[in-house]
Protein backbone atom coordinates (compact mmCIF):
# COMPACT_ATOMS: atom_id res chain seq x y z
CA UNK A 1 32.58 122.52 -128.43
CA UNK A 2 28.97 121.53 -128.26
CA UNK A 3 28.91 118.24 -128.18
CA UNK A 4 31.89 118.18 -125.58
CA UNK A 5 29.45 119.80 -123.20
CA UNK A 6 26.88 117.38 -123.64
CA UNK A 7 29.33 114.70 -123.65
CA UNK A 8 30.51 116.08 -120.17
CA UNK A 9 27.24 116.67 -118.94
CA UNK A 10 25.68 113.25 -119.74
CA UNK A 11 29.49 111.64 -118.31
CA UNK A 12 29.02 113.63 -115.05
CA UNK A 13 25.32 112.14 -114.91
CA UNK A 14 26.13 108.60 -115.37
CA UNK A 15 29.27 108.49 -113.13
CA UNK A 16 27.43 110.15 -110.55
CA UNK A 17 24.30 108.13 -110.67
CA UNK A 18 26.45 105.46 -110.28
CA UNK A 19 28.35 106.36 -107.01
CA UNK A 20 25.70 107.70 -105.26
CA UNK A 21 23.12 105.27 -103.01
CA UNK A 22 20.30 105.20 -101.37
CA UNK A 23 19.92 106.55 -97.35
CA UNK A 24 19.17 103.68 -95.03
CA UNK A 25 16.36 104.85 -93.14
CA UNK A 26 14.81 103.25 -90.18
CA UNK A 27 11.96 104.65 -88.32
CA UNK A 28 12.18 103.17 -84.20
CA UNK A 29 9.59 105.10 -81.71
CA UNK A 30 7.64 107.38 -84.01
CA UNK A 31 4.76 109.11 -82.43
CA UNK A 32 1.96 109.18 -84.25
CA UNK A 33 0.21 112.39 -84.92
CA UNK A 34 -2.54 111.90 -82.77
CA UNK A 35 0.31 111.32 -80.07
CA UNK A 36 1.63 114.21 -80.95
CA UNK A 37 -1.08 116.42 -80.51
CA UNK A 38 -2.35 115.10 -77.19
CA UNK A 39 1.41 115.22 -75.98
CA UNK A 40 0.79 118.74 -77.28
CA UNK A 41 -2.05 119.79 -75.54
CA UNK A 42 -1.47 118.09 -72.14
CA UNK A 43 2.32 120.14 -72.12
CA UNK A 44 0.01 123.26 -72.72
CA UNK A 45 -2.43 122.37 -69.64
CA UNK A 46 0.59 123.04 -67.02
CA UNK A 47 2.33 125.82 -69.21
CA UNK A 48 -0.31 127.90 -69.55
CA UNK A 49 -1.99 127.54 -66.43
CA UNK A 50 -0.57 131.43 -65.61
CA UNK A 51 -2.48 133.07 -68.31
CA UNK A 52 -5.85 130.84 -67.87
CA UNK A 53 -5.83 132.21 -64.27
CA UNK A 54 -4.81 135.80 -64.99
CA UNK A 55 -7.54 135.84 -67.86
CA UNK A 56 -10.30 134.74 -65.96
CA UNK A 57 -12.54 136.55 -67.14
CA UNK A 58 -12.62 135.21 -70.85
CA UNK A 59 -14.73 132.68 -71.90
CA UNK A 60 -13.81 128.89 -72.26
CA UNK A 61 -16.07 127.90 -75.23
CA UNK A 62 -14.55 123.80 -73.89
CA UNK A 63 -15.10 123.74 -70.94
CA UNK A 64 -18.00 125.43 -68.41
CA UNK A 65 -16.41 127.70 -65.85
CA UNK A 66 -16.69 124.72 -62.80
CA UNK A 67 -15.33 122.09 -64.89
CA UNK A 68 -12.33 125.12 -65.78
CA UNK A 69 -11.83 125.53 -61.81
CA UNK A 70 -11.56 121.58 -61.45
CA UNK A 71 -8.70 121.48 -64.12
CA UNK A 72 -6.98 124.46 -62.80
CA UNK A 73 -7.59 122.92 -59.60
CA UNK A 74 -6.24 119.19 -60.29
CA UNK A 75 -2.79 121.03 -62.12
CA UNK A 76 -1.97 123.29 -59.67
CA UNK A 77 -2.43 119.73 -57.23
CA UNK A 78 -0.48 117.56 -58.94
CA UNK A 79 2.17 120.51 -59.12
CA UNK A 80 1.90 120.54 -55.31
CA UNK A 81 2.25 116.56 -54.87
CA UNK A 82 5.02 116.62 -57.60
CA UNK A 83 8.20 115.63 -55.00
CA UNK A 84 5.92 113.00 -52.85
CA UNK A 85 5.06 111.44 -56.36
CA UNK A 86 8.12 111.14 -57.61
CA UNK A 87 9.75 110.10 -54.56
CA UNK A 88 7.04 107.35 -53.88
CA UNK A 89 7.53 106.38 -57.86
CA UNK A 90 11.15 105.80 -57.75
CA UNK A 91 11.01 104.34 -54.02
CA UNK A 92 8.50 101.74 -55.47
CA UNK A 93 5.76 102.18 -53.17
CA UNK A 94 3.57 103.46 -56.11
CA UNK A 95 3.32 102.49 -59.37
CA UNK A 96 2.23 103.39 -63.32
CA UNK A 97 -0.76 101.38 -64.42
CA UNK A 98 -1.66 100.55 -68.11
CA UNK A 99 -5.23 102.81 -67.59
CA UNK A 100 -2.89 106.20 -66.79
CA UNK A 101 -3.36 105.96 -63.27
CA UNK A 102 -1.14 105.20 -60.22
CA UNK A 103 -1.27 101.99 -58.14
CA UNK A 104 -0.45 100.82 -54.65
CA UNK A 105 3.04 98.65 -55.09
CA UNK A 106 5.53 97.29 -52.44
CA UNK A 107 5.35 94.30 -50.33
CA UNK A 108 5.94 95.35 -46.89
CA UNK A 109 4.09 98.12 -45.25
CA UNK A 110 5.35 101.43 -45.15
CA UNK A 111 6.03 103.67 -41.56
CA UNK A 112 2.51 104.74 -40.79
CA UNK A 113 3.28 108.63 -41.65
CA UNK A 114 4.53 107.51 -45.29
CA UNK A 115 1.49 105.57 -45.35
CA UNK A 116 -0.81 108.13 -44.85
CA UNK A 117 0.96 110.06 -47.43
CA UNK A 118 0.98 107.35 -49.86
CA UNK A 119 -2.66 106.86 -49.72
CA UNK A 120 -3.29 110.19 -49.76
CA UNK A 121 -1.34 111.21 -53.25
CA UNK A 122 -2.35 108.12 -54.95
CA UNK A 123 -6.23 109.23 -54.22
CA UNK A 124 -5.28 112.96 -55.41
CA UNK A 125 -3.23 111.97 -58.31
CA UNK A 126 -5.84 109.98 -59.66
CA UNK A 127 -8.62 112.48 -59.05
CA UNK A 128 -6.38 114.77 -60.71
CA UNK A 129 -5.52 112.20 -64.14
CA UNK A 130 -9.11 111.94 -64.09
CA UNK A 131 -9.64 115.73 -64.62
CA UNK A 132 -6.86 116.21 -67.52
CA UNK A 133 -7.87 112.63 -69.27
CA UNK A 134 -11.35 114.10 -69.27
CA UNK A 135 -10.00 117.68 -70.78
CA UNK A 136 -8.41 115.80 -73.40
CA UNK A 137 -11.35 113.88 -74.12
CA UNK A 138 -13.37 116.35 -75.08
CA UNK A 139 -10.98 118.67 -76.69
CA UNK A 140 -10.99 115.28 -79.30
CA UNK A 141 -14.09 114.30 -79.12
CA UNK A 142 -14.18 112.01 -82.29
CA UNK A 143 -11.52 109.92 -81.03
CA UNK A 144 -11.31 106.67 -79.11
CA UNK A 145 -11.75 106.80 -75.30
CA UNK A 146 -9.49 103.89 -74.79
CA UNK A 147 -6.60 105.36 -77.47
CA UNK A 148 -6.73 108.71 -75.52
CA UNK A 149 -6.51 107.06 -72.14
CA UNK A 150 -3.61 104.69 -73.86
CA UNK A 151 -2.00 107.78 -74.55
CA UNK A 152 -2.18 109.70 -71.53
CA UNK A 153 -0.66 106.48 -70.12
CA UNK A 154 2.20 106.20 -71.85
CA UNK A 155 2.59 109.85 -71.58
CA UNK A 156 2.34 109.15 -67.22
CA UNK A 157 5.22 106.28 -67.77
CA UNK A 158 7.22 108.15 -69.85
CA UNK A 159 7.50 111.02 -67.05
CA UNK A 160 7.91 108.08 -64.39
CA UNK A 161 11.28 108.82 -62.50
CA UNK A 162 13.68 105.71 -63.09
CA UNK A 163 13.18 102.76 -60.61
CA UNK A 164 9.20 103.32 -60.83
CA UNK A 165 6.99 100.61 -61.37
CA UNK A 166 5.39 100.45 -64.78
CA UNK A 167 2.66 97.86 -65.84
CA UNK A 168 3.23 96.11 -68.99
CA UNK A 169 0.92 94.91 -71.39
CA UNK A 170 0.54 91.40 -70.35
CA UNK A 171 -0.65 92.96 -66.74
CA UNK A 172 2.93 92.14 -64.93
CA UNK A 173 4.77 94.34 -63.23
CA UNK A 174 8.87 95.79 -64.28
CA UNK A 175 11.03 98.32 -63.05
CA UNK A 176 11.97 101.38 -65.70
């Protein structure tokens, strides 16, 4: 009686072994860590921009209590110019450069209104990169300048409404 369980056992092992295989696994578009904790922190900078404010009075040991305001200041913008962006984005009249920040696109001029406007959220949207690029910056301050800023760009693309202009590597131009 024994030995039939052992004989069963070892049975089951080797006709299982045999049967089973090996997972394919392929890994496309993994984020690296560091990717994922910028990604991380940047998604915190607009979520909890209702608690910074309300707790106001506690201490930043980051960031000194102007540079604070100018963050504050450059999310609660970029919430503001949120529509016009996206609008000019998908419309084509702006576009997503490699360095995270928005350039002038389109051939033909604009009517002089949506010009204005244009001009006007490209200069506040970059103001406003510039602020969170430089949060991020020094909340990892052992890290690369240019791999931040490489990530905050792809992180500005990959938000980019469809039909916006995105800057590839090689410096041309292509439609997402």
């Amino acid at each position: 009686m024994r030995h039939l369980f052992w004989l069963t056992l070892l049975y089951g092992l080797l006709c299982g072994a045999c049967s089973l295989q090996a997972p394919e696994i392929k890994v496309t578009g993994e984020r690296s860590l560091l990717e994922k904790q910028v990604l991380g922190s940047y998604q915190s900078f607009s979520r909890d921009q209702w608690m910074v404010t309300s707790l106001r009075g506690l201490p930043d040991s980051l960031a000194p209590e102007d540079e604070r305001e100018n963050l504050l200041k450059a999310i609660r913008r970029r919430r503001f110019n949120q529509d016009d962006r996206l609008r000019l984005l998908a419309a084509g009249w702006l576009g997503e450069g490699l360095d995270g920040r928005l350039s002038l696109r389109g051939e033909a001029a604009p009517a002089p209104e949506e010009a204005e406007l244009r001009e006007r959220v490209l200069r506040q949207e970059n103001l406003d990169r510039e602020a969170l690029l430089g949060r991020l910056q020094r909340l990892y301050p052992g890290q690369e300048a240019a791999e931040l800023a490489a990530i905050f760009a792809a992180i500005q693309r990959d938000e980019a409404p469809k039909g916006a202009w995105l800057q590839r590597m090689d410096g041309g131009w292509e439609r997402k």
